[in-house]
PDB file of N, CA and C in Angstrom:
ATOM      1  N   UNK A   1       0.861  -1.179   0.000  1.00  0.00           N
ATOM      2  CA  UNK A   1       0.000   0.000   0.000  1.00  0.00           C
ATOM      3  C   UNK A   1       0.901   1.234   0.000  1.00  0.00           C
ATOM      4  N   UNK A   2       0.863   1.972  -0.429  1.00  0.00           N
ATOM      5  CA  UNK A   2       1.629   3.510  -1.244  1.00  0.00           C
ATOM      6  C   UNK A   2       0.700   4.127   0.409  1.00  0.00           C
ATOM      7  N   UNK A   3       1.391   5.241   0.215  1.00  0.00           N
ATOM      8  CA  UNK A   3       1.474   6.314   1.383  1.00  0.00           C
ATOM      9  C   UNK A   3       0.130   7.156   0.816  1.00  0.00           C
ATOM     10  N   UNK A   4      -0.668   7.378  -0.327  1.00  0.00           N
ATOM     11  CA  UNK A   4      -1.688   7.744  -0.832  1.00  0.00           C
ATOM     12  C   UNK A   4      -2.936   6.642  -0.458  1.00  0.00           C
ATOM     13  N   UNK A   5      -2.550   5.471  -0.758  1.00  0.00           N
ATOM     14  CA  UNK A   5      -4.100   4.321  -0.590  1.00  0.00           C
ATOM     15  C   UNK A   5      -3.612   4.403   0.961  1.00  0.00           C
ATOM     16  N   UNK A   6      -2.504   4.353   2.236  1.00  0.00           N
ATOM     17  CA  UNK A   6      -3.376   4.460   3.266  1.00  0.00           C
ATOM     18  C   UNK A   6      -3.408   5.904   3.518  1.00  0.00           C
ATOM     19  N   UNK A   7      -3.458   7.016   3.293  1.00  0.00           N
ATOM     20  CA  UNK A   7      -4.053   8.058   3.503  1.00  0.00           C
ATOM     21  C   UNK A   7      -5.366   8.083   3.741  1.00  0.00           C
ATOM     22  N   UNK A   8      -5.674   7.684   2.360  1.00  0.00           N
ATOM     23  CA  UNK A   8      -7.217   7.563   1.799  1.00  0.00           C
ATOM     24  C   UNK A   8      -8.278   6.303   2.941  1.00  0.00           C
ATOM     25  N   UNK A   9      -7.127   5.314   3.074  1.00  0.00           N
ATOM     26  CA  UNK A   9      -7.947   4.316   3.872  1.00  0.00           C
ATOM     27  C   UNK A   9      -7.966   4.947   5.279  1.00  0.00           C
ATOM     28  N   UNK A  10      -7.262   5.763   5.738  1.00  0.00           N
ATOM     29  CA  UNK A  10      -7.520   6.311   6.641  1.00  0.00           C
ATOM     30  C   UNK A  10      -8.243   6.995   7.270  1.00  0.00           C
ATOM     31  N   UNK A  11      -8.410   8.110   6.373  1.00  0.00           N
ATOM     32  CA  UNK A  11      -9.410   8.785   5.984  1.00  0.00           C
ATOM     33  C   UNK A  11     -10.979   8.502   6.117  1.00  0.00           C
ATOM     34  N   UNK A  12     -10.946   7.573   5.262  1.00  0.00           N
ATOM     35  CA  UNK A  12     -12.362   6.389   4.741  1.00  0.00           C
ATOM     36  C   UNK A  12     -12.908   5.886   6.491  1.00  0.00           C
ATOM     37  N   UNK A  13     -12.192   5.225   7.098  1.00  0.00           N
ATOM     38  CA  UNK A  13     -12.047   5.229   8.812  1.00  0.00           C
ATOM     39  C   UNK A  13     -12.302   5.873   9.399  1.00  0.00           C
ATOM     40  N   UNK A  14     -11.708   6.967   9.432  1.00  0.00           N
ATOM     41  CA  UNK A  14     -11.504   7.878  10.909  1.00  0.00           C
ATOM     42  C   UNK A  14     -12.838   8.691  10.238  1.00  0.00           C
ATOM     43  N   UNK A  15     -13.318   9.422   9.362  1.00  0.00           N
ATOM     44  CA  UNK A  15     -14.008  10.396   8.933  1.00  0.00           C
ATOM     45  C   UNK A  15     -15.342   9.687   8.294  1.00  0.00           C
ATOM     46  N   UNK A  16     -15.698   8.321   7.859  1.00  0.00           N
ATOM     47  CA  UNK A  16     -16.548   7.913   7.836  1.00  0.00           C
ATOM     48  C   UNK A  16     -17.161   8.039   6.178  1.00  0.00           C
ATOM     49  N   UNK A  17     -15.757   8.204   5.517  1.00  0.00           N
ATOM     50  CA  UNK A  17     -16.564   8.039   4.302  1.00  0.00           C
ATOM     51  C   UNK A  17     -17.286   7.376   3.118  1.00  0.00           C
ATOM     52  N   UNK A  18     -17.689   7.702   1.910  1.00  0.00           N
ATOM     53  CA  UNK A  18     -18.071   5.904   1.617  1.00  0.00           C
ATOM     54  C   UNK A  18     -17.077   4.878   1.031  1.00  0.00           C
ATOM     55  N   UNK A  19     -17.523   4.039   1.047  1.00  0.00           N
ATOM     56  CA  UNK A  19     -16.564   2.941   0.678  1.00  0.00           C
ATOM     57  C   UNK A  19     -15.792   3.029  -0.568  1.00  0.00           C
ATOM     58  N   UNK A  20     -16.065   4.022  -2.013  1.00  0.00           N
ATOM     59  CA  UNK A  20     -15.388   4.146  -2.660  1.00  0.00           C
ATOM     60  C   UNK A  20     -15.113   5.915  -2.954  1.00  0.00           C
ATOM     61  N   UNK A  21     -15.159   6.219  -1.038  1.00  0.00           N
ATOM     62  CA  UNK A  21     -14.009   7.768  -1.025  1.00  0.00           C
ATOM     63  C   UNK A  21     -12.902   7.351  -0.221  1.00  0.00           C
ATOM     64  N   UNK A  22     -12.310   8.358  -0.367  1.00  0.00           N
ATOM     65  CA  UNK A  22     -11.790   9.483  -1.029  1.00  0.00           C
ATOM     66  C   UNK A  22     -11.500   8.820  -2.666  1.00  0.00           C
ATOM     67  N   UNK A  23     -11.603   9.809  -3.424  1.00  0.00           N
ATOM     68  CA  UNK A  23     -11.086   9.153  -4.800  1.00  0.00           C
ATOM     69  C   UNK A  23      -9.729   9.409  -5.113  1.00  0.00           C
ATOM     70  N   UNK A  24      -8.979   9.585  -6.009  1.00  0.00           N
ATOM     71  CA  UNK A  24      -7.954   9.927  -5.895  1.00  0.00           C
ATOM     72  C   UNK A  24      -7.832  11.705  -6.497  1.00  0.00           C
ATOM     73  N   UNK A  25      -9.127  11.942  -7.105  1.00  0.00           N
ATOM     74  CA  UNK A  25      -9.526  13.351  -7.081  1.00  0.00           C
ATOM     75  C   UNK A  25      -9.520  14.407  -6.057  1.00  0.00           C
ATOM     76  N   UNK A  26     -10.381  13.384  -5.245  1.00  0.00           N
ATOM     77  CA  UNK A  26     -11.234  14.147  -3.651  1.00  0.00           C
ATOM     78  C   UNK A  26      -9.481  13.888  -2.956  1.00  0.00           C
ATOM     79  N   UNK A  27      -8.701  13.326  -2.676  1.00  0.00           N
ATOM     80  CA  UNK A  27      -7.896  13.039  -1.865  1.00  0.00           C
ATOM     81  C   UNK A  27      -6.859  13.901  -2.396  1.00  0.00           C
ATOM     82  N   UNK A  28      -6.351  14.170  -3.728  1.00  0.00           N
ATOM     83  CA  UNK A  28      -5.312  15.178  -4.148  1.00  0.00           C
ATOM     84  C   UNK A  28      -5.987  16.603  -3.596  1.00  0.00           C
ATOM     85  N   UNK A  29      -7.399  17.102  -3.723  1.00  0.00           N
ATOM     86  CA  UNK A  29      -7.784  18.204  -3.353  1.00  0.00           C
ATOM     87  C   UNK A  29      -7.627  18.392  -1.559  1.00  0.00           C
ATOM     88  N   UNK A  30      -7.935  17.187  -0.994  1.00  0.00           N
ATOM     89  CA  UNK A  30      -7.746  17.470   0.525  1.00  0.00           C
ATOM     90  C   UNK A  30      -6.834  17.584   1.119  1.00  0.00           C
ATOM     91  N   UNK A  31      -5.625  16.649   0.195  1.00  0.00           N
ATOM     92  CA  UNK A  31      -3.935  16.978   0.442  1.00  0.00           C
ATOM     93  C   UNK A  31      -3.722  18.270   0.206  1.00  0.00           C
ATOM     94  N   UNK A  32      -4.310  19.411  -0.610  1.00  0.00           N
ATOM     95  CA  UNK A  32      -4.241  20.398  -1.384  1.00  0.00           C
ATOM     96  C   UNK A  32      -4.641  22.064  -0.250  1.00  0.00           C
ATOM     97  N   UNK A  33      -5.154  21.250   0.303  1.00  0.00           N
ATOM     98  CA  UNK A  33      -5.775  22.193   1.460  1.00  0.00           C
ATOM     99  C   UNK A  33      -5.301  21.880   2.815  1.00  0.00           C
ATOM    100  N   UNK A  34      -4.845  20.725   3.052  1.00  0.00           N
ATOM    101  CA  UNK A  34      -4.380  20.388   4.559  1.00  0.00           C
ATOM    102  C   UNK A  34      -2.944  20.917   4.108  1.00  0.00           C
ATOM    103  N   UNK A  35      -1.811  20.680   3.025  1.00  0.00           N
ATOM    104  CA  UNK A  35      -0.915  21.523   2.403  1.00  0.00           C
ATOM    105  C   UNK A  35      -0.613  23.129   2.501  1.00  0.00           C
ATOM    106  N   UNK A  36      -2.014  23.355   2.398  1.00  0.00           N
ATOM    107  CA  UNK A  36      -2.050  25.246   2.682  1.00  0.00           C
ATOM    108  C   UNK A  36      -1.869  25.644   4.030  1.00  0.00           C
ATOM    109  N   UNK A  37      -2.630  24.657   4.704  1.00  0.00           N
ATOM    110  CA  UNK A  37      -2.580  25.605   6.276  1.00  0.00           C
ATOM    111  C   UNK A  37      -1.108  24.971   6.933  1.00  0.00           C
ATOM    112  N   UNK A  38      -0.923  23.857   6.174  1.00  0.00           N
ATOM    113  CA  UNK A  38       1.171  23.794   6.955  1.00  0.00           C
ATOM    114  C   UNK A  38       1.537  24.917   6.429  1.00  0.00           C
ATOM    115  N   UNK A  39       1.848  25.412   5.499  1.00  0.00           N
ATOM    116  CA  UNK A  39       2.148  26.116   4.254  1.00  0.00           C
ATOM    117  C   UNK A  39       2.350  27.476   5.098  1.00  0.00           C
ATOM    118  N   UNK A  40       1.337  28.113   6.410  1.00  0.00           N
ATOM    119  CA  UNK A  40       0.640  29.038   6.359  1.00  0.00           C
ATOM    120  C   UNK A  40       0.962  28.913   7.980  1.00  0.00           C
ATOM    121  N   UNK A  41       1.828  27.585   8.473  1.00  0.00           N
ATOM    122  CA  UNK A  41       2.537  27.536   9.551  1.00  0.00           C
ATOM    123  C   UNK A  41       1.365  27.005  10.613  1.00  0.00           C
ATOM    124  N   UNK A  42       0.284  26.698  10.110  1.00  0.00           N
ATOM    125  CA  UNK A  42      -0.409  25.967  11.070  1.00  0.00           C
ATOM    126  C   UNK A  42      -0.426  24.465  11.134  1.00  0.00           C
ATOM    127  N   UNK A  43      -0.892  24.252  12.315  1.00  0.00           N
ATOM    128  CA  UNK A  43      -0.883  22.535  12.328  1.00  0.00           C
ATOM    129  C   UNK A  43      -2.646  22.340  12.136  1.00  0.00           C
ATOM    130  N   UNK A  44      -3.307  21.490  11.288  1.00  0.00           N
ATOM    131  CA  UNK A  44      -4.268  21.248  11.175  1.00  0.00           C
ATOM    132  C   UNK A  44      -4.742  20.189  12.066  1.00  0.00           C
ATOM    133  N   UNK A  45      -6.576  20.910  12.710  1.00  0.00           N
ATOM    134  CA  UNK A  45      -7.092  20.317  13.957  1.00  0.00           C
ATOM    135  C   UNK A  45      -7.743  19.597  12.890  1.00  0.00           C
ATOM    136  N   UNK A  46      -8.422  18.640  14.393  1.00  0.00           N
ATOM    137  CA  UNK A  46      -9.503  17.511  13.697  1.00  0.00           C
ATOM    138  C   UNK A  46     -10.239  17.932  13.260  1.00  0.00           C
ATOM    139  N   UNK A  47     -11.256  19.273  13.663  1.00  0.00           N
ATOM    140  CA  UNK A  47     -11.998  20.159  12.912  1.00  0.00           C
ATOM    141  C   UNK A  47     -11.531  20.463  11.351  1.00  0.00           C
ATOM    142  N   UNK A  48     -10.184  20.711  11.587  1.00  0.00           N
ATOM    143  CA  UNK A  48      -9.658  21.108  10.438  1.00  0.00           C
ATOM    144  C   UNK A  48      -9.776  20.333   9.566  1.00  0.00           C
ATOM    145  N   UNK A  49      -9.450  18.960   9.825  1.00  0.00           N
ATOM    146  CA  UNK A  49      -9.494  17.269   8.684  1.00  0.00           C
ATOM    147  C   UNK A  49     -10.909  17.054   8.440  1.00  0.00           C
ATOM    148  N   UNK A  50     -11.873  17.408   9.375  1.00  0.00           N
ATOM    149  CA  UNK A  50     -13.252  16.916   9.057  1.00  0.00           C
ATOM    150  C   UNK A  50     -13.905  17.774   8.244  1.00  0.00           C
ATOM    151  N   UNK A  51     -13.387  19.120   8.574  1.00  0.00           N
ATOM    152  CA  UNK A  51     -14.295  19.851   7.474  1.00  0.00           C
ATOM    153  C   UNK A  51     -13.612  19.932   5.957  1.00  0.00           C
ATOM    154  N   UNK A  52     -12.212  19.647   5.761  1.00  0.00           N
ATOM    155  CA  UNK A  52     -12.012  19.887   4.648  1.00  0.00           C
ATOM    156  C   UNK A  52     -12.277  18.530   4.192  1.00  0.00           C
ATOM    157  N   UNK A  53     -12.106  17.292   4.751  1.00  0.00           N
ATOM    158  CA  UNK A  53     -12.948  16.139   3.838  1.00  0.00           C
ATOM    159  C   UNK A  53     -14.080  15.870   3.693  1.00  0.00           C
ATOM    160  N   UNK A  54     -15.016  16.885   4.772  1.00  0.00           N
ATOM    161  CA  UNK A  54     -16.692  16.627   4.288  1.00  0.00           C
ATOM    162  C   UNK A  54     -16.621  18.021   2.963  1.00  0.00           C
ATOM    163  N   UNK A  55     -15.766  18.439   2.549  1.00  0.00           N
ATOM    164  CA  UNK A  55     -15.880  19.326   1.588  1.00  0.00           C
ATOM    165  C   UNK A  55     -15.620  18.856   0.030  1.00  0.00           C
ATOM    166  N   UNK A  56     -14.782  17.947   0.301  1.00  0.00           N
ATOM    167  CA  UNK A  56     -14.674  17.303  -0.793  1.00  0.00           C
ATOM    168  C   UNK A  56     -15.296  16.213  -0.857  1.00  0.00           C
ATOM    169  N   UNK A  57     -15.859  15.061   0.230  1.00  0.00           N
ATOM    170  CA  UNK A  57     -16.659  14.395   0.179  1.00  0.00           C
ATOM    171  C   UNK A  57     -17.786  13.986   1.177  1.00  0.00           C
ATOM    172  N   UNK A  58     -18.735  14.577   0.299  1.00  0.00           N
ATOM    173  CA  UNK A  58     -19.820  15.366   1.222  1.00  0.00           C
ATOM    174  C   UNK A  58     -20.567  14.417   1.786  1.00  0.00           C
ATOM    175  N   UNK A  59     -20.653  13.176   1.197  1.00  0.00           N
ATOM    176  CA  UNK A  59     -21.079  11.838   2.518  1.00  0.00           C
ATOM    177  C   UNK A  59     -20.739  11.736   3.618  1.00  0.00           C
ATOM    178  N   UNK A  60     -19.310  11.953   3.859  1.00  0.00           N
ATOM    179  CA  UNK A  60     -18.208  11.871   4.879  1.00  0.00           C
ATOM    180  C   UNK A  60     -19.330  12.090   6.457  1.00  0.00           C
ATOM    181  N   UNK A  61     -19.478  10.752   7.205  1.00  0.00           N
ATOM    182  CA  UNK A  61     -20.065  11.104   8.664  1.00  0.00           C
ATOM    183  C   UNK A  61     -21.275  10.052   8.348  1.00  0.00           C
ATOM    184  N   UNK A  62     -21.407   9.737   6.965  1.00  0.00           N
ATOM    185  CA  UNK A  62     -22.561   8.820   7.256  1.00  0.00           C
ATOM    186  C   UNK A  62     -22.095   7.050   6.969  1.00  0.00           C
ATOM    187  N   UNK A  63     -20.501   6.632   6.854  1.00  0.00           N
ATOM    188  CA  UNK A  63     -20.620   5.171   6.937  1.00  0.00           C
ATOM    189  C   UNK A  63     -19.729   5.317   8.475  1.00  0.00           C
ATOM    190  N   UNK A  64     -19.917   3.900   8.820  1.00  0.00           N
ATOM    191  CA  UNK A  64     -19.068   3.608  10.137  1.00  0.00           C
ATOM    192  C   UNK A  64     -18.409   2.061   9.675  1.00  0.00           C
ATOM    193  N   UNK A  65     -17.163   2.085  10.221  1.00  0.00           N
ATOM    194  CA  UNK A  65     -16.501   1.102   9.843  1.00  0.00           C
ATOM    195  C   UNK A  65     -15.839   0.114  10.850  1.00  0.00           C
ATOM    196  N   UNK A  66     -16.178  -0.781  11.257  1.00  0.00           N
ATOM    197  CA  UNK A  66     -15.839  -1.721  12.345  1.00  0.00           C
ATOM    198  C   UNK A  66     -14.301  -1.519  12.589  1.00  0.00           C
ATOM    199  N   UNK A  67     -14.048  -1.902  13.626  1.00  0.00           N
ATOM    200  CA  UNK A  67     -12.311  -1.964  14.346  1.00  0.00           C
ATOM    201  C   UNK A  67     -12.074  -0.878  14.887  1.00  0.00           C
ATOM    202  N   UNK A  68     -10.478  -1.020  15.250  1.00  0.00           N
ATOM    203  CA  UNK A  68      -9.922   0.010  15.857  1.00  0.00           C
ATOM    204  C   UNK A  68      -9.749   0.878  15.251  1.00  0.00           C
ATOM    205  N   UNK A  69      -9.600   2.327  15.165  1.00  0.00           N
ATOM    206  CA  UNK A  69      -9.471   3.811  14.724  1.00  0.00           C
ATOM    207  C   UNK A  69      -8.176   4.196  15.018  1.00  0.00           C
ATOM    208  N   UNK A  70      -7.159   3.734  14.100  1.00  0.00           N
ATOM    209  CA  UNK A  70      -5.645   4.288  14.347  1.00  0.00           C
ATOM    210  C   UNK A  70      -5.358   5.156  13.490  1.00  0.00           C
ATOM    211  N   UNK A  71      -6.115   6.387  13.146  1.00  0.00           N
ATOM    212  CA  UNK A  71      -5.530   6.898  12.658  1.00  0.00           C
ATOM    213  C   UNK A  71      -5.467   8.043  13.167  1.00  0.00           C
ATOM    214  N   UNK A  72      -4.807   8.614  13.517  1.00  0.00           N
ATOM    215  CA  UNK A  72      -4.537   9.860  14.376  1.00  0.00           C
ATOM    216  C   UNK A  72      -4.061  10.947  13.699  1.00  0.00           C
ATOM    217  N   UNK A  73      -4.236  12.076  14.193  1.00  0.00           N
ATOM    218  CA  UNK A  73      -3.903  13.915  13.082  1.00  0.00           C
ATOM    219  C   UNK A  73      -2.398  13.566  12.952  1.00  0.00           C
ATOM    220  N   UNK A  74      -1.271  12.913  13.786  1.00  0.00           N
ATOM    221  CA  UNK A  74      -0.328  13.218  13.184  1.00  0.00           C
ATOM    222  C   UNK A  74       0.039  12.156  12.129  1.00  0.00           C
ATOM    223  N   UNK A  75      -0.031  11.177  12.130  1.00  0.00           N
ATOM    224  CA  UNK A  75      -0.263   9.995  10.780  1.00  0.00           C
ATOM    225  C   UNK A  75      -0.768  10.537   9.555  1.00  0.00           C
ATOM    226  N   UNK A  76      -1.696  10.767   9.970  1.00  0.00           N
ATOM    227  CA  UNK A  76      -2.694  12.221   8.733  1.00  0.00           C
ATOM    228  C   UNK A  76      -2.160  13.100   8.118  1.00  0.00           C
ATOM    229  N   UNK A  77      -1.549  13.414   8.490  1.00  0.00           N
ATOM    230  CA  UNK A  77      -0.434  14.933   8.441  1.00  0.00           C
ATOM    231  C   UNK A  77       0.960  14.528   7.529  1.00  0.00           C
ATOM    232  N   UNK A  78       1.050  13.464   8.513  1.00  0.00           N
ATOM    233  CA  UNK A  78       2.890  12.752   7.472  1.00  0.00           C
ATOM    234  C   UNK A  78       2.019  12.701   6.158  1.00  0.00           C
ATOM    235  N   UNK A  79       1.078  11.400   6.385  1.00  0.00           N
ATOM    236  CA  UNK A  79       0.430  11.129   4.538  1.00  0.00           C
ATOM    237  C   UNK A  79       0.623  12.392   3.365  1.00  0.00           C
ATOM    238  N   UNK A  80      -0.419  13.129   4.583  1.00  0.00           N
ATOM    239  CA  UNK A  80      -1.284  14.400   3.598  1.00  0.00           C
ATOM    240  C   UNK A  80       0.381  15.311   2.843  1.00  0.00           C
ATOM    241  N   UNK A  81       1.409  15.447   3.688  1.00  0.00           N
ATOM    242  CA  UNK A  81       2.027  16.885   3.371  1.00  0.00           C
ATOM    243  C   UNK A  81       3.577  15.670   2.926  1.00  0.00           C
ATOM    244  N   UNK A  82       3.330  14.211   2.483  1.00  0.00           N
ATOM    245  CA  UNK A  82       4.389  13.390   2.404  1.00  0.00           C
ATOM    246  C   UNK A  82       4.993  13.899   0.506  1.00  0.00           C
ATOM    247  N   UNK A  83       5.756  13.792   0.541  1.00  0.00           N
ATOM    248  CA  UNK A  83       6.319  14.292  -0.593  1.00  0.00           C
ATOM    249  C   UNK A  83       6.333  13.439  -1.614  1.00  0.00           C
TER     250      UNK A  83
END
C-alpha cells in the first residue's frame, strides 16, 4: 500500500466516508488544502481534517466502519504533506 491508498484508507475510517471515497480526485484536493494551512505555519485540527474532507466528500459522517481507529492527526499529516 503507497502512502496515498493508506491516507485515503484512513481517511475512509476515521471520517466515515463511503466505501469508494476518497477518490484519488477528492484526496489530491484534501492533500491540497491540509498543504495550505502547513504552508501558512499551522498545524491542522480535527476540525480542520473533518471539514475539509466533508468538503470534498460530502457523505463523509454517514458510513461507520468496524475496528480500531488508528488513525490519528499526526499519521494524517505525514500522509497528507508526504512528498
Amino acid at each position: 500500500m503507497n502512502s496515498d491508498q493508506e491516507l485515503a484508507h484512513r481517511i475512509k475510517i476515521k471520517f466515515g466516508t463511503a466505501p469508494t471515497e476518497p477518490t484519488s480526485y477528492q484526496l489530491d484536493k484534501i492533500k491540497q488544502d491540509i498543504q495550505a494551512l502547513v504552508a501558512q505555519g499551522l498545524t491542522p485540527s480535527e476540525k480542520d481534517w473533518a471539514d475539509i474532507v466533508k468538503k470534498y466528500c460530502p457523505d463523509a459522517g454517514s458510513y461507520l466502519y468496524k475496528g480500531a481507529d488508528t488513525s490519528d492527526l499526526i499519521t494524517l499529516m505525514q500522509l497528507a504533506t508526504k512528498k
